[in-house]
Protein backbone atom coordinates (compact mmCIF):
# COMPACT_ATOMS: atom_id res chain seq x y z
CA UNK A 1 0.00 0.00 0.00
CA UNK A 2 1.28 3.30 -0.52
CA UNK A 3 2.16 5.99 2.19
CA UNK A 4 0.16 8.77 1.12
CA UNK A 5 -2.91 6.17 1.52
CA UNK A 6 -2.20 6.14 5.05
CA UNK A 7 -2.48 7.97 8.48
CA UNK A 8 -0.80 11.25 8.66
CA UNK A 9 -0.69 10.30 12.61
CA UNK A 10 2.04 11.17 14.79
CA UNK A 11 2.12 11.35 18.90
CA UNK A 12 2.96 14.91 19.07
CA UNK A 13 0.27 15.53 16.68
CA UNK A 14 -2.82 14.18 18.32
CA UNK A 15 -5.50 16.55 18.97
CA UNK A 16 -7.11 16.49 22.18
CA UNK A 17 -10.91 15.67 22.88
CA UNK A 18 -12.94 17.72 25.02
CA UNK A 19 -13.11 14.20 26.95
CA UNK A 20 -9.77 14.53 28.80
CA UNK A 21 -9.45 10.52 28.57
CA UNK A 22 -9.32 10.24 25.03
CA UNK A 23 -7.54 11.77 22.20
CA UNK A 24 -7.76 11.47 18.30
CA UNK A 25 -5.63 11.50 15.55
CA UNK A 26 -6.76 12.90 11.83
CA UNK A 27 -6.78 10.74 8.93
CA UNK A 28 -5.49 11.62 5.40
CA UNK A 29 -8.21 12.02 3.07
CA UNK A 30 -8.59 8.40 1.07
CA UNK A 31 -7.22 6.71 3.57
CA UNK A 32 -7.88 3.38 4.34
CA UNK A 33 -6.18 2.07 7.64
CA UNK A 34 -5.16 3.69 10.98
CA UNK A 35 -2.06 2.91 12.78
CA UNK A 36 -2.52 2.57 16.62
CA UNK A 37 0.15 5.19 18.22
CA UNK A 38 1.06 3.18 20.98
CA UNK A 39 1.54 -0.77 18.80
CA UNK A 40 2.39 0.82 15.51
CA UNK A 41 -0.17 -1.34 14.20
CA UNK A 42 -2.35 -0.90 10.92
CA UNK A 43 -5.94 -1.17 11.47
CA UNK A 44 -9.07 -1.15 8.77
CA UNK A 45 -11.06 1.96 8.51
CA UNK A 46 -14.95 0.93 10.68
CA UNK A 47 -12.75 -1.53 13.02
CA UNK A 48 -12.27 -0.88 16.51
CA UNK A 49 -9.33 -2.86 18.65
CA UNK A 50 -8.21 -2.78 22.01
CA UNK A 51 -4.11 -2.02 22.32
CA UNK A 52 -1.34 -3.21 24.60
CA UNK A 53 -2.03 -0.45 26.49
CA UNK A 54 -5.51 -1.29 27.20
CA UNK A 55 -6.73 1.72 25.21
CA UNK A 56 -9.79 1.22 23.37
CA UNK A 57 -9.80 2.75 19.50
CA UNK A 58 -11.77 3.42 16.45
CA UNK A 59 -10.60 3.89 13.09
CA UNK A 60 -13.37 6.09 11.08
CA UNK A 61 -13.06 7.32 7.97
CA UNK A 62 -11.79 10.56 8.76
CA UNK A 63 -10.38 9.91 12.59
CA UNK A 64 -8.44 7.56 14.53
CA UNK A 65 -10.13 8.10 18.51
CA UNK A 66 -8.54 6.18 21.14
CA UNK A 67 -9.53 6.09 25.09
CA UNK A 68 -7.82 5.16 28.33
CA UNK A 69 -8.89 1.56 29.41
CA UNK A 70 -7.66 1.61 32.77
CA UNK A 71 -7.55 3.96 35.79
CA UNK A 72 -4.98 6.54 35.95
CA UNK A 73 -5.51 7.45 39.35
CA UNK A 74 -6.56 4.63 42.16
CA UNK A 75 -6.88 6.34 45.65
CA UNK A 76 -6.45 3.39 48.70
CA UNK A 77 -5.04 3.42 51.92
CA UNK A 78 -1.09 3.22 52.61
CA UNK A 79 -0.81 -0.66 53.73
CA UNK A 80 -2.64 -1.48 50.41
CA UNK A 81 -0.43 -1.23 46.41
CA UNK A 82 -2.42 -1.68 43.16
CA UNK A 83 -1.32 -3.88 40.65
CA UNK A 84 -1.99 -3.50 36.68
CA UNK A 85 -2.57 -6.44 34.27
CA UNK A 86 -2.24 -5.35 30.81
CA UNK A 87 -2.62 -8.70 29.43
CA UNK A 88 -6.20 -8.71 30.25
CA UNK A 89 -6.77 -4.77 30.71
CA UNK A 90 -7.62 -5.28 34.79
CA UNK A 91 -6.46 -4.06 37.88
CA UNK A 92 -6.19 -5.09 41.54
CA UNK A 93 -5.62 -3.10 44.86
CA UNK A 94 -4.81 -5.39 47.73
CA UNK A 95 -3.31 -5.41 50.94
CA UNK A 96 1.10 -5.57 50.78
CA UNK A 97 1.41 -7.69 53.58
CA UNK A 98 -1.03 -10.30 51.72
CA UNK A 99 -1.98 -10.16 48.23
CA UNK A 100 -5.09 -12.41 49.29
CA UNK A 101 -6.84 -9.22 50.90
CA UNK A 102 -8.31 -7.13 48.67
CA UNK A 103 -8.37 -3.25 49.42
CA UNK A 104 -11.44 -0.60 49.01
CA UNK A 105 -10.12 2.05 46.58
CA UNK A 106 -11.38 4.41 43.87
CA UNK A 107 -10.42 4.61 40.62
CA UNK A 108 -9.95 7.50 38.02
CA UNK A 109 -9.63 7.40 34.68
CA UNK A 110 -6.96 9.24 32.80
């Protein structure tokens, strides 16, 4: 496939969404596949895909809109330490002393 065909979409030149958790990325016109920022991967335009990051995206035909998929921010009490899975996009706050107890927390997406 040729270049011009593709995404003109580079980190520093996402433009923000009023929705501070999610950003986009503008498509050349004609274009027929987005590339995911964070994989470098080449995705159909009208497919969505969840990255390595956990993000969730959408490749439209004039956009490429991504989201956060996890919490940024996860408030919890000092004896407890949250842990991130990015194999299957989850999270866990526990106890440090024993991993068994789980911890009440709140959560706060990017």
């Amino acid at each position: 496939m040729k270049r011009s065909v593709f995404v003109e979409f580079a980190l520093f030149a996402l433009i923000p969404l009023s929705e501070a958790g999610c950003w986009q990325g503008l498509l050349k016109q004609g274009a027929t596949h987005c590339q995911d920022g964070a994989d470098k991967t080449w995705h159909p335009v009208g497919s969505s895909w969840i990255n390595s990051r956990c993000d969730q995206c959408d490749c439209g035909s004039t956009s490429v809109t991504c989201c956060y998929g996890l919490p940024g921010v996860v408030k919890f009490a000092d004896d407890c330490t949250v842990e991130y899975n990015y194999d299957t996009c989850t999270y866990k706050v526990f106890k440090k002393i024993d991993p068994t107890i789980e911890c009440p927390h709140a959560a706060v997406l990017k």
